[in-house]
C-alpha atoms as a PDB file:
ATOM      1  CA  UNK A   1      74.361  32.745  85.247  1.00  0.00           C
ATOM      2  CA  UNK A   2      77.055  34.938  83.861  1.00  0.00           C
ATOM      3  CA  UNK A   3      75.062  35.495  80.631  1.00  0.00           C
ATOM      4  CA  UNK A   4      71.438  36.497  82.471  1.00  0.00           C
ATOM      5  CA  UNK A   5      73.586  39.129  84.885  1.00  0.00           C
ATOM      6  CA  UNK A   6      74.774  40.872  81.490  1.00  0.00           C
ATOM      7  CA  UNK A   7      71.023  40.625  80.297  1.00  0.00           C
ATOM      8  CA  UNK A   8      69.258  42.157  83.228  1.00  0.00           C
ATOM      9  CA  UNK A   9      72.571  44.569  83.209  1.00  0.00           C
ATOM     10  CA  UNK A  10      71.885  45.423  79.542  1.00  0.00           C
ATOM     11  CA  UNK A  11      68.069  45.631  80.203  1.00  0.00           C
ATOM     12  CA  UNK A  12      68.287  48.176  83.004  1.00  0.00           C
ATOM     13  CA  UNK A  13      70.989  50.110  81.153  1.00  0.00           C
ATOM     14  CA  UNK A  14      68.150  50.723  78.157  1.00  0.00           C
ATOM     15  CA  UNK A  15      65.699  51.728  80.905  1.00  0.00           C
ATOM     16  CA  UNK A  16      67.427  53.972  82.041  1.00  0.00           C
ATOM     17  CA  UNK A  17      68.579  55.691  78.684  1.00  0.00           C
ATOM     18  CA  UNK A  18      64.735  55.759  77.733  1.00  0.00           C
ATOM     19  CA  UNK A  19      64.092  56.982  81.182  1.00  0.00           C
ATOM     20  CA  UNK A  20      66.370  59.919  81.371  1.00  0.00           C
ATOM     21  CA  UNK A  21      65.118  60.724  77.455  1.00  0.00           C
ATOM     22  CA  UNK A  22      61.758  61.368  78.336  1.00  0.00           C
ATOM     23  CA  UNK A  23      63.020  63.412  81.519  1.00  0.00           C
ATOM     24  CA  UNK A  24      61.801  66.870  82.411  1.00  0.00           C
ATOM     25  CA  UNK A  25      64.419  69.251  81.656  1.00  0.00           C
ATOM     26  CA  UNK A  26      65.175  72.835  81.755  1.00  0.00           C
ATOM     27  CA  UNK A  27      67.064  75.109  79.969  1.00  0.00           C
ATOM     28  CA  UNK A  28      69.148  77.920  81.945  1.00  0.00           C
ATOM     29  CA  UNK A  29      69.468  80.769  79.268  1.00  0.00           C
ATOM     30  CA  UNK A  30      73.120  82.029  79.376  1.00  0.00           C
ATOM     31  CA  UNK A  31      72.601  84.540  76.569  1.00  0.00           C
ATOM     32  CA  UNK A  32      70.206  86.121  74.745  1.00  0.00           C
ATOM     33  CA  UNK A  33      67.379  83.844  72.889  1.00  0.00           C
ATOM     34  CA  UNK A  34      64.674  84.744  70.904  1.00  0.00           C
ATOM     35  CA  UNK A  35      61.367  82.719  71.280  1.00  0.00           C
ATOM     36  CA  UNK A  36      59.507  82.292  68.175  1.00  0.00           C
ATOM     37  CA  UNK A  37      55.795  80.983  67.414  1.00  0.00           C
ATOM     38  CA  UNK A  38      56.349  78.432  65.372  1.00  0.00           C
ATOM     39  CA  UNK A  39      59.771  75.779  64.214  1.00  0.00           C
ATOM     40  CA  UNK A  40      59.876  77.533  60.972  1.00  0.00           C
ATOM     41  CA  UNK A  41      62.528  79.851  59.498  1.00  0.00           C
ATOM     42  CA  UNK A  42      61.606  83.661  59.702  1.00  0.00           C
ATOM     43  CA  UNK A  43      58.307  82.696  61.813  1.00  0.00           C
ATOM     44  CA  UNK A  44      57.098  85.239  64.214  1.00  0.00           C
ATOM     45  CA  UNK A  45      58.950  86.277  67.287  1.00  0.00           C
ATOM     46  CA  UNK A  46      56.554  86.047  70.535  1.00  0.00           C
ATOM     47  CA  UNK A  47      59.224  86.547  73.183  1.00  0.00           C
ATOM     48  CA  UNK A  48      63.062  86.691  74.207  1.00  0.00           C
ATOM     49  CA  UNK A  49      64.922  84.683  76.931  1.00  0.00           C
ATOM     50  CA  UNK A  50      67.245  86.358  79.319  1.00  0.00           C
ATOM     51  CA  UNK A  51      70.519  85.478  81.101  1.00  0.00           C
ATOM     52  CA  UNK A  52      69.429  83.785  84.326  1.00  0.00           C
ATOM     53  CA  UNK A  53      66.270  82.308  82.797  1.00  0.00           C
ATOM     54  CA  UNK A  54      65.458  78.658  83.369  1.00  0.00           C
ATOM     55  CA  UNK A  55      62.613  77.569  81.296  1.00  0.00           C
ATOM     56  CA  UNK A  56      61.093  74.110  80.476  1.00  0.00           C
ATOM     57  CA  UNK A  57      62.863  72.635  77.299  1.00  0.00           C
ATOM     58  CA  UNK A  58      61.397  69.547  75.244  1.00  0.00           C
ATOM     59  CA  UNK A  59      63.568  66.888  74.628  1.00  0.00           C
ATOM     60  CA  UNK A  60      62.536  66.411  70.869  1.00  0.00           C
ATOM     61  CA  UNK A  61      64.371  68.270  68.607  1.00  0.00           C
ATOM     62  CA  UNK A  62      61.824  69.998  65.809  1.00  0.00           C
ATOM     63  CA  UNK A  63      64.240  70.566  62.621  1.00  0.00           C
ATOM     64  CA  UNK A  64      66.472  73.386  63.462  1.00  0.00           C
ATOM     65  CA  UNK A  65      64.589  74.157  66.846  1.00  0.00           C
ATOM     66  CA  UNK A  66      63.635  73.190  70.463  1.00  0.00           C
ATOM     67  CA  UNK A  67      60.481  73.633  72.293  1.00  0.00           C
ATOM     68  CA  UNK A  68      60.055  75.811  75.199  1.00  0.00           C
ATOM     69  CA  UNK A  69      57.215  76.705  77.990  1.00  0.00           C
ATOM     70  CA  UNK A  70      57.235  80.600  78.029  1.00  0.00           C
ATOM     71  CA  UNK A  71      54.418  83.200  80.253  1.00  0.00           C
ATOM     72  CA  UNK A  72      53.119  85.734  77.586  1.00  0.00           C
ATOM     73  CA  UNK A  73      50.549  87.860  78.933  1.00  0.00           C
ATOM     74  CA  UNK A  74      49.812  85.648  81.843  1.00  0.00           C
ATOM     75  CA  UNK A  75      49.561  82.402  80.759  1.00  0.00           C
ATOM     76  CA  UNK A  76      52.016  79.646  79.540  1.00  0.00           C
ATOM     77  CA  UNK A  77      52.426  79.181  76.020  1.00  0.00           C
ATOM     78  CA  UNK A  78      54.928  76.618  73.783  1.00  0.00           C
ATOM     79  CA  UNK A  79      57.704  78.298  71.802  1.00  0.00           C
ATOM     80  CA  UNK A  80      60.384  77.433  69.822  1.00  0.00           C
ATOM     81  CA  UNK A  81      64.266  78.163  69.954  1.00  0.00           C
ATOM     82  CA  UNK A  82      66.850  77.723  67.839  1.00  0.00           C
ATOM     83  CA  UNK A  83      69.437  74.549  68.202  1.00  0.00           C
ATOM     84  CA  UNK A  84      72.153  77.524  67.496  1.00  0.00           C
ATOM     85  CA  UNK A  85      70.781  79.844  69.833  1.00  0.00           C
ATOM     86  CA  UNK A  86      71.604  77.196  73.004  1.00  0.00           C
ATOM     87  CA  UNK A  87      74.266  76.605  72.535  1.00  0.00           C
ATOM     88  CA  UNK A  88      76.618  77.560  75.447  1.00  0.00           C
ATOM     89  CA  UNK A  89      73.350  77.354  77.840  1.00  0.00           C
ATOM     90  CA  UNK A  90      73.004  74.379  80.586  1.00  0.00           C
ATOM     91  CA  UNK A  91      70.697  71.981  80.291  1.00  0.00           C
ATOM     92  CA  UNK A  92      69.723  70.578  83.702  1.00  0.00           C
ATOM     93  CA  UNK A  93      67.042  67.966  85.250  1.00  0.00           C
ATOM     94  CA  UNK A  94      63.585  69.785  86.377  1.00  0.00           C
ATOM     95  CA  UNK A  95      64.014  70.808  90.052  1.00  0.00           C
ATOM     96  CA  UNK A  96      60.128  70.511  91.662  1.00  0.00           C
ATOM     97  CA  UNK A  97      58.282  73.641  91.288  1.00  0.00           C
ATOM     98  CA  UNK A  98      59.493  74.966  88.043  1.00  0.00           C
ATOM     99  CA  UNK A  99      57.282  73.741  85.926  1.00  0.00           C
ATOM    100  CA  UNK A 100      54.566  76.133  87.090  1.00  0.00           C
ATOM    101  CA  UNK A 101      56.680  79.323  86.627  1.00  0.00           C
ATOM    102  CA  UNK A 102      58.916  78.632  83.797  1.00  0.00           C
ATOM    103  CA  UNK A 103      60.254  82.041  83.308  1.00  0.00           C
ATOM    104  CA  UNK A 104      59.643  85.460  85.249  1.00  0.00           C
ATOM    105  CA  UNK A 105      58.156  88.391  81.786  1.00  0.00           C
ATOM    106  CA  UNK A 106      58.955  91.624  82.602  1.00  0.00           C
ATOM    107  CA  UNK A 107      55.468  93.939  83.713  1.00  0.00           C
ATOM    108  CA  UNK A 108      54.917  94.757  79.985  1.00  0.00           C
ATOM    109  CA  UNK A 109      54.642  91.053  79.047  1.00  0.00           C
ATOM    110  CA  UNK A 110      51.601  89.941  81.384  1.00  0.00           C
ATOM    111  CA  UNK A 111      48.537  90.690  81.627  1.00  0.00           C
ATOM    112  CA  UNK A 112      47.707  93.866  84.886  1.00  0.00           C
ATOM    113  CA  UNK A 113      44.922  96.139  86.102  1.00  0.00           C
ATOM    114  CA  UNK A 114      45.533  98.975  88.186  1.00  0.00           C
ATOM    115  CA  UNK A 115      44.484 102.183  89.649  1.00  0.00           C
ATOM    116  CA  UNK A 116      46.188 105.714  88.352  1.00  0.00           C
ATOM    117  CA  UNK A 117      46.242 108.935  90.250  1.00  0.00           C
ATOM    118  CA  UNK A 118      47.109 112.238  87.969  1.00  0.00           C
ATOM    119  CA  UNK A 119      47.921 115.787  88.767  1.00  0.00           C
ATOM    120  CA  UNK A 120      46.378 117.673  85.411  1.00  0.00           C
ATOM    121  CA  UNK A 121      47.843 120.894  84.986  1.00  0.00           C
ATOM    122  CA  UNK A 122      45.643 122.487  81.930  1.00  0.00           C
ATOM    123  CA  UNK A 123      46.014 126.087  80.084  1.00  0.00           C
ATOM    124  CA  UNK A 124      43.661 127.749  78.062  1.00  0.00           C
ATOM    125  CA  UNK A 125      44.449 131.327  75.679  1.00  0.00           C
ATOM    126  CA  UNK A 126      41.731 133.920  76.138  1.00  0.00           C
ATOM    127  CA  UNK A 127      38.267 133.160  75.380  1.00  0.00           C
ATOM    128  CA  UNK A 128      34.653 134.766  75.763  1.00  0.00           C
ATOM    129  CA  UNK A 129      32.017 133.982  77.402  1.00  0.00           C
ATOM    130  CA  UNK A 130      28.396 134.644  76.210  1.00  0.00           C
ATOM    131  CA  UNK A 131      25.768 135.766  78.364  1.00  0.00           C
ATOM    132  CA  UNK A 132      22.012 135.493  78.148  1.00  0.00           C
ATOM    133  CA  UNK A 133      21.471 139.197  77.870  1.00  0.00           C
ATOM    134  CA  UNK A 134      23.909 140.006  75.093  1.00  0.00           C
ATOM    135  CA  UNK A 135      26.963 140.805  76.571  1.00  0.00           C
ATOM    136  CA  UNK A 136      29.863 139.174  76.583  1.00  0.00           C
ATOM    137  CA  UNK A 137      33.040 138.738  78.878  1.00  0.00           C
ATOM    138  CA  UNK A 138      36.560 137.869  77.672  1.00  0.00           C
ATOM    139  CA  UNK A 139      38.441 136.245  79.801  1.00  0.00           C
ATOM    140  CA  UNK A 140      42.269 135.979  79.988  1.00  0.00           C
ATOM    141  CA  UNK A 141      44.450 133.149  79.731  1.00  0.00           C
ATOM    142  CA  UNK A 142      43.135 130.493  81.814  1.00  0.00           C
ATOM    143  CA  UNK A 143      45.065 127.374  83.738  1.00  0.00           C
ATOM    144  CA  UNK A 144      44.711 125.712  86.947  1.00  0.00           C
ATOM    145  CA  UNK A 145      44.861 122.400  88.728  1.00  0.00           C
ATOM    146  CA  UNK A 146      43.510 119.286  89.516  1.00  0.00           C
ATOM    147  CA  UNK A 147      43.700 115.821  90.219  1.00  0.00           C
ATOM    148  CA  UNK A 148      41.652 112.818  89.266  1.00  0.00           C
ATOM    149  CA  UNK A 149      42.082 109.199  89.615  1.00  0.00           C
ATOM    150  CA  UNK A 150      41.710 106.080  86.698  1.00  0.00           C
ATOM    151  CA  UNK A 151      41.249 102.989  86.439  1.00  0.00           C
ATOM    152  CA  UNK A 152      42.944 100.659  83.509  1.00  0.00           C
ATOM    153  CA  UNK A 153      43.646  97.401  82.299  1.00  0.00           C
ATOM    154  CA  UNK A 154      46.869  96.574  80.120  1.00  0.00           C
ATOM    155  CA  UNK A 155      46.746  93.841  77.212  1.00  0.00           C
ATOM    156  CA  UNK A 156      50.494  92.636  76.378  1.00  0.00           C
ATOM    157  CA  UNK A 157      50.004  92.559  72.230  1.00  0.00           C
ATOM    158  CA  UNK A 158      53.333  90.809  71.940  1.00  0.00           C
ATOM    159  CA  UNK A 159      57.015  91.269  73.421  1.00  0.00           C
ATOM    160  CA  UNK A 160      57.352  94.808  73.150  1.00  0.00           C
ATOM    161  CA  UNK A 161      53.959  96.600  72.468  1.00  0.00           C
ATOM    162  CA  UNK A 162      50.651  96.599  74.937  1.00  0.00           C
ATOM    163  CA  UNK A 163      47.509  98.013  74.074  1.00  0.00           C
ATOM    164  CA  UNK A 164      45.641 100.010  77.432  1.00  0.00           C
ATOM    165  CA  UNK A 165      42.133 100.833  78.397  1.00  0.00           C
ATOM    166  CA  UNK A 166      41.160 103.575  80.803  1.00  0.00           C
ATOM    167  CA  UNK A 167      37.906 104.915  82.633  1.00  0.00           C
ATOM    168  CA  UNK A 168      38.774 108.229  84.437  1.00  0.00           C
ATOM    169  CA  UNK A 169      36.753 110.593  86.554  1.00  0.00           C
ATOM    170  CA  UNK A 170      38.457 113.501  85.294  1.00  0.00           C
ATOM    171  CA  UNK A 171      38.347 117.203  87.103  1.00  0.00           C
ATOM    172  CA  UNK A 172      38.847 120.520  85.226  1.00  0.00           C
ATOM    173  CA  UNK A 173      39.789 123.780  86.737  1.00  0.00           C
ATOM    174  CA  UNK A 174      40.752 126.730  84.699  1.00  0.00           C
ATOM    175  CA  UNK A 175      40.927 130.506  86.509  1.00  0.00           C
ATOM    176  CA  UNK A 176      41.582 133.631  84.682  1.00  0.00           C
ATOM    177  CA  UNK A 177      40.558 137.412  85.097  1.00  0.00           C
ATOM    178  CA  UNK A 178      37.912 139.322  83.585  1.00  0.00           C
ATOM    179  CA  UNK A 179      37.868 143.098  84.112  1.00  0.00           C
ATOM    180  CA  UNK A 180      39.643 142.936  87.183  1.00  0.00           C
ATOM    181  CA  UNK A 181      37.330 140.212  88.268  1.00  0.00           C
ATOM    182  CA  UNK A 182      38.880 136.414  89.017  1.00  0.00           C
ATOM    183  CA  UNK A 183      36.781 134.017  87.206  1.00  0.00           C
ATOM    184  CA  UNK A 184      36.902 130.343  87.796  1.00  0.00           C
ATOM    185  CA  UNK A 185      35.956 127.344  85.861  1.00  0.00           C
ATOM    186  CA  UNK A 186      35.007 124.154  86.671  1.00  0.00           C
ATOM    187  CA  UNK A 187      33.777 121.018  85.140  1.00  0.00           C
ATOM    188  CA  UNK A 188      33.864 117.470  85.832  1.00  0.00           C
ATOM    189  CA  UNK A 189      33.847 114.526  83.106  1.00  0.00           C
ATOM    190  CA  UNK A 190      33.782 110.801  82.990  1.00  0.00           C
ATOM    191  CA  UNK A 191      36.311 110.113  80.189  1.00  0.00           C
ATOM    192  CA  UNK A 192      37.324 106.033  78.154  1.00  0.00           C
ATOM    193  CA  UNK A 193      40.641 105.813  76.679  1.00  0.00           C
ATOM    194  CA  UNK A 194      42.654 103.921  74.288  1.00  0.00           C
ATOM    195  CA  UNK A 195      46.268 103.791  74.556  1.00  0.00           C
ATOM    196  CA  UNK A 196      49.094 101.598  72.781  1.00  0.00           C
ATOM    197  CA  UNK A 197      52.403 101.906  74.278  1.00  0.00           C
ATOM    198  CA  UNK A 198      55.822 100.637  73.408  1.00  0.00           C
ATOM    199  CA  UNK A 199      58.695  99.248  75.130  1.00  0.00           C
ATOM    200  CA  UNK A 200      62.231 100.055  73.188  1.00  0.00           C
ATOM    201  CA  UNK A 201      63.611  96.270  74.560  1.00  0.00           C
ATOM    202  CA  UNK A 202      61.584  93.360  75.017  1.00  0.00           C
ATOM    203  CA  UNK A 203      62.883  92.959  78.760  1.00  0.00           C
ATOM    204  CA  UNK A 204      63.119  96.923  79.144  1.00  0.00           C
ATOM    205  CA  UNK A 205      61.135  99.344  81.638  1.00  0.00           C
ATOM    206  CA  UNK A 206      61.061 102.368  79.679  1.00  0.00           C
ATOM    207  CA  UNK A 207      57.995 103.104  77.530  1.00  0.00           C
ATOM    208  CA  UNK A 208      56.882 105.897  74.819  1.00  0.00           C
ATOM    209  CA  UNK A 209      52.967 105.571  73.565  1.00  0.00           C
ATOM    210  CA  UNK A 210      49.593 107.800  72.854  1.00  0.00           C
ATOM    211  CA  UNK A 211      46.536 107.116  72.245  1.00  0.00           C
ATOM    212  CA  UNK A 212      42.458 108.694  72.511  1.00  0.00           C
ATOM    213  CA  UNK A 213      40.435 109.744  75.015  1.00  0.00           C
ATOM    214  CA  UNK A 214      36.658 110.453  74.791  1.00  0.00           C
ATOM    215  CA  UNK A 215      35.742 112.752  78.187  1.00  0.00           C
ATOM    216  CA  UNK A 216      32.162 113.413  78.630  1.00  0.00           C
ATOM    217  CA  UNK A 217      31.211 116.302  81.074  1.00  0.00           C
ATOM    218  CA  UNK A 218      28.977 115.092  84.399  1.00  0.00           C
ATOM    219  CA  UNK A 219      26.887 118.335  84.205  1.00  0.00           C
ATOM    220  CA  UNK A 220      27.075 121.971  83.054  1.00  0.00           C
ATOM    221  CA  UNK A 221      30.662 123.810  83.067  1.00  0.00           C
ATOM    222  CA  UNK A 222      30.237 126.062  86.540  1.00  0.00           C
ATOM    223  CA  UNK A 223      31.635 129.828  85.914  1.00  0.00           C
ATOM    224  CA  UNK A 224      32.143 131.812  89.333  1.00  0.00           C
ATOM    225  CA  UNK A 225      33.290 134.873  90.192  1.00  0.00           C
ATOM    226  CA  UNK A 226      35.202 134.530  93.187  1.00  0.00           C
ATOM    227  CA  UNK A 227      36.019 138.332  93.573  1.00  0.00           C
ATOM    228  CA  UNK A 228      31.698 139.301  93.607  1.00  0.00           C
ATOM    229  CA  UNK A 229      31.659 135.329  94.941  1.00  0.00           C
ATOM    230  CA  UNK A 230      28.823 135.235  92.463  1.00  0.00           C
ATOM    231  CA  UNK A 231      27.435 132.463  90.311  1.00  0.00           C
ATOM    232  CA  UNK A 232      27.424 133.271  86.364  1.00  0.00           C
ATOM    233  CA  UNK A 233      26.510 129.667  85.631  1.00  0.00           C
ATOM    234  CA  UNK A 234      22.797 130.515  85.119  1.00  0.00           C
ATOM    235  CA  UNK A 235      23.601 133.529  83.101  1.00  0.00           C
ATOM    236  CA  UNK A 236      25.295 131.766  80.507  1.00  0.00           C
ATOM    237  CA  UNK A 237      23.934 131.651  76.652  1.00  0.00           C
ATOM    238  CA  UNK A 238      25.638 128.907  76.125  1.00  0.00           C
ATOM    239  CA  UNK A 239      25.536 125.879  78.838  1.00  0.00           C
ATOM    240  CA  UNK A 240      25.604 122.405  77.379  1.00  0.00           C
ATOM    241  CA  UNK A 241      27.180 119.727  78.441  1.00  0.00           C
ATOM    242  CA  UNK A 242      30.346 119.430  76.841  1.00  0.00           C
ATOM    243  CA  UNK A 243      32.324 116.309  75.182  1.00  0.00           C
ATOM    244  CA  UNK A 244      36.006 116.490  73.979  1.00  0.00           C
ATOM    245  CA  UNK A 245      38.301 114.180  72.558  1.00  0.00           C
ATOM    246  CA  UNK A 246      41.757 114.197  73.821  1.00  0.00           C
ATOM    247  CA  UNK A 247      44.637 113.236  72.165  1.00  0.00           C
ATOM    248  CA  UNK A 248      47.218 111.615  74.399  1.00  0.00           C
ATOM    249  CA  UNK A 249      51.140 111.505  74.856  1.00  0.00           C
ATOM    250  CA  UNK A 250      53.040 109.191  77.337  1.00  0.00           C
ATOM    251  CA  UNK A 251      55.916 107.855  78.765  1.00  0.00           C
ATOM    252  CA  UNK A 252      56.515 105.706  81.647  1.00  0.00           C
ATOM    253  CA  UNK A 253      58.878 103.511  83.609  1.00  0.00           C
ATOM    254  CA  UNK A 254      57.963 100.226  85.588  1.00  0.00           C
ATOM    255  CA  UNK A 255      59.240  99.850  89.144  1.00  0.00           C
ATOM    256  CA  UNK A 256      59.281  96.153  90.083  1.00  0.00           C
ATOM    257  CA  UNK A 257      57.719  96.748  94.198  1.00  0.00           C
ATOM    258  CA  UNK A 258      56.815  92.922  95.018  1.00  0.00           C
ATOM    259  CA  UNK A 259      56.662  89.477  93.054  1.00  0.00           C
ATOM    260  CA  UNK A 260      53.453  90.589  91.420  1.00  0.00           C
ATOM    261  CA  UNK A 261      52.980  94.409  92.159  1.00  0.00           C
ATOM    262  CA  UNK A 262      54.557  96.920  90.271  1.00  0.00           C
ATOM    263  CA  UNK A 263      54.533 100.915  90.323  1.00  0.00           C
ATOM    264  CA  UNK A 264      54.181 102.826  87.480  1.00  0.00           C
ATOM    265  CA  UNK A 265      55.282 106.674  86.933  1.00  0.00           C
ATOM    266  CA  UNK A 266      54.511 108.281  83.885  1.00  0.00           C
ATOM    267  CA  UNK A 267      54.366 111.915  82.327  1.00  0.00           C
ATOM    268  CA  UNK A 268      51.634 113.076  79.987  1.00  0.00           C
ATOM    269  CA  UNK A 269      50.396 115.369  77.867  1.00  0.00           C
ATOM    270  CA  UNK A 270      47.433 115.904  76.391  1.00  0.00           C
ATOM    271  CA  UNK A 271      45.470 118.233  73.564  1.00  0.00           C
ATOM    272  CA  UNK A 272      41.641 118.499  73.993  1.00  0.00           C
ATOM    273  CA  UNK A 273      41.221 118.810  69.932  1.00  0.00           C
ATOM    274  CA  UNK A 274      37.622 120.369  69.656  1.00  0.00           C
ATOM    275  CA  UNK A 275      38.151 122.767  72.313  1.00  0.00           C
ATOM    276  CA  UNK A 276      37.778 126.458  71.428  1.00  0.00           C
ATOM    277  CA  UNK A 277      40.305 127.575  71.622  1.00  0.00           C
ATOM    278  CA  UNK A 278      42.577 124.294  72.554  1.00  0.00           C
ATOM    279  CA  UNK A 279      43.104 123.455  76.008  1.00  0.00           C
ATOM    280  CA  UNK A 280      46.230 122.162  76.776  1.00  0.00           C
ATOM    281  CA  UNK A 281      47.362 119.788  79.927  1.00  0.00           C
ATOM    282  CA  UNK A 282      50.349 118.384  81.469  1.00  0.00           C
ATOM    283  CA  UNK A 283      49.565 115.427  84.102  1.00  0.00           C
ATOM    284  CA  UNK A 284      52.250 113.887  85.981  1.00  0.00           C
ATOM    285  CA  UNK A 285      51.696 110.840  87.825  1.00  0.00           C
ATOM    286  CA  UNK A 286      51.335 107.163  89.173  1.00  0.00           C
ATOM    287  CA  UNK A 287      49.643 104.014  88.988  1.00  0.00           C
ATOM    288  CA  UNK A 288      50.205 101.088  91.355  1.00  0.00           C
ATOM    289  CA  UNK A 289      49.363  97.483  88.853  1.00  0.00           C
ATOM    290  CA  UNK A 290      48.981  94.541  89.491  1.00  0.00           C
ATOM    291  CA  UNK A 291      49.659  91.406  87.091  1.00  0.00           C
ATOM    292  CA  UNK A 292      47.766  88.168  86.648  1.00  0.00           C
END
């Protein structure tokens, strides 16, 4: 009798040990730890654990590495750390619910759409305007203001770089004077851009980037003058529909507002490069995102 109690005691004892090594576990970062793509020495680096991050962690040991479940760009992809790297961290039992959100990626890191609201403040040096019977008006440095609104979507490339794409319905006002006279400009374009922007820390919210625009014009450029209130829009020698490309400057911050909404304030500047001569703009603004 004695000797069966020690079997089934012995039995139970090895189900449990195989039991607890095939356990879900996590691993609560404590430091710290980069994520890399593969369990190979000087393999890319796809991410980078932070302090207070719990994250699913295999049991099977891969060489010098671990595996780990890590969100990159919106969905959950296998990683590997290094045995080094956790040491110091906990290792705990999976707590329900974890498994579907192994680790919270900063904005930059997932995969958002969003809508963008800019205030485009645009100068202009003197330029001339031709006129269908000969003459011609110079008029003196231009600016003026407007606001349009965008729509974009932004593509995490890896931990610290994302690539953007933008449609805007862009607004152009320029006023200057003319013989005494206040003339005003105005066009309207429907613009596609391509920025890439990058984040200084792979957990960070501060980002520098550029990138091209392509603006095509919705219709003729309309030339008033508001002191006659005339139209010189007809009069003009010159009145096709114009296309620029813009070349883009930006930086921005991300502001964390809810679990999946974030807003975005950014300052940019941008030089319309085939303009005669250039045309210059400054655009505050802000986008409200949200991530998938």
């Amino acid at each position: 009798m004695k000797q069966k109690n020690c079997l089934r005691i012995l039995f139970f004892a090895t189900l449990l040990f195989a039991m607890s090594a095939n356990a879900a576990i996590d691993l609560v970062v404590k430091k710290k730890i980069p994520v890399y793509k593969e369990p190979e020495q000087g393999t890319e680096q796809i991410s980078e654990l932070q302090p207070g991050d719990r994250v699913p962690l295999s049991p099977r040991g891969y060489g010098f590495f671990r595996k780990v479940l890590v969100r990159i760009g919106g969905e959950t992809q296998s990683g590997y750390v290094l045995k080094k790297d956790i040491v110091g961290s906990r290792v705990l039992a999976r707590e329900k619910g974890l498994a579907e959100a192994p680790v919270t990626l900063p904005y930059h890191q997932r995969l958002s759409a969003g809508l963008h609201i800019s205030y485009s403040m645009a100068v202009q040096p003197s330029r001339e305007y031709g006129f269908a019977d000969g003459s011609i008006v110079k008029v003196s440095d231009l600016s003026g203001n407007a606001a349009y609104f965008s729509a974009f979507v932004n593509y995490p490339l890896d931990p610290q770089w994302v690539l953007q794409g933008g449609l805007s319905n862009r607004s152009l006002i320029l006023e200057g004077t003319a013989s005494n006279q206040k003339i005003e400009v105005t066009q309207g374009f429907l613009s596609f851009s391509g920025k890439i922007k990058y984040y200084f820390d792979a957990r960070g919210d501060f980002s520098v980037g550029g990138g091209l625009e392509y603006a095509r014009g919705s219709g003729t450029p309309k030339v008033v003058n508001k002191t006659a209130g005339t139209s010189l829009s007809d009069s003009l020698r010159d009145s096709d529909v114009p296309s620029f490309f813009i070349l883009n400057l930006v930086i921005g911050y991300d502001f964390e507002l809810f679990e999946r909404v974030f807003l975005l304030p950014q300052m940019q500047v941008g030089a319309f490069l085939n303009s005669s001569p250039m045309i210059i703009s400054y655009e505050p603004g802000i986008a409200a995102a949200y991530t998938f």
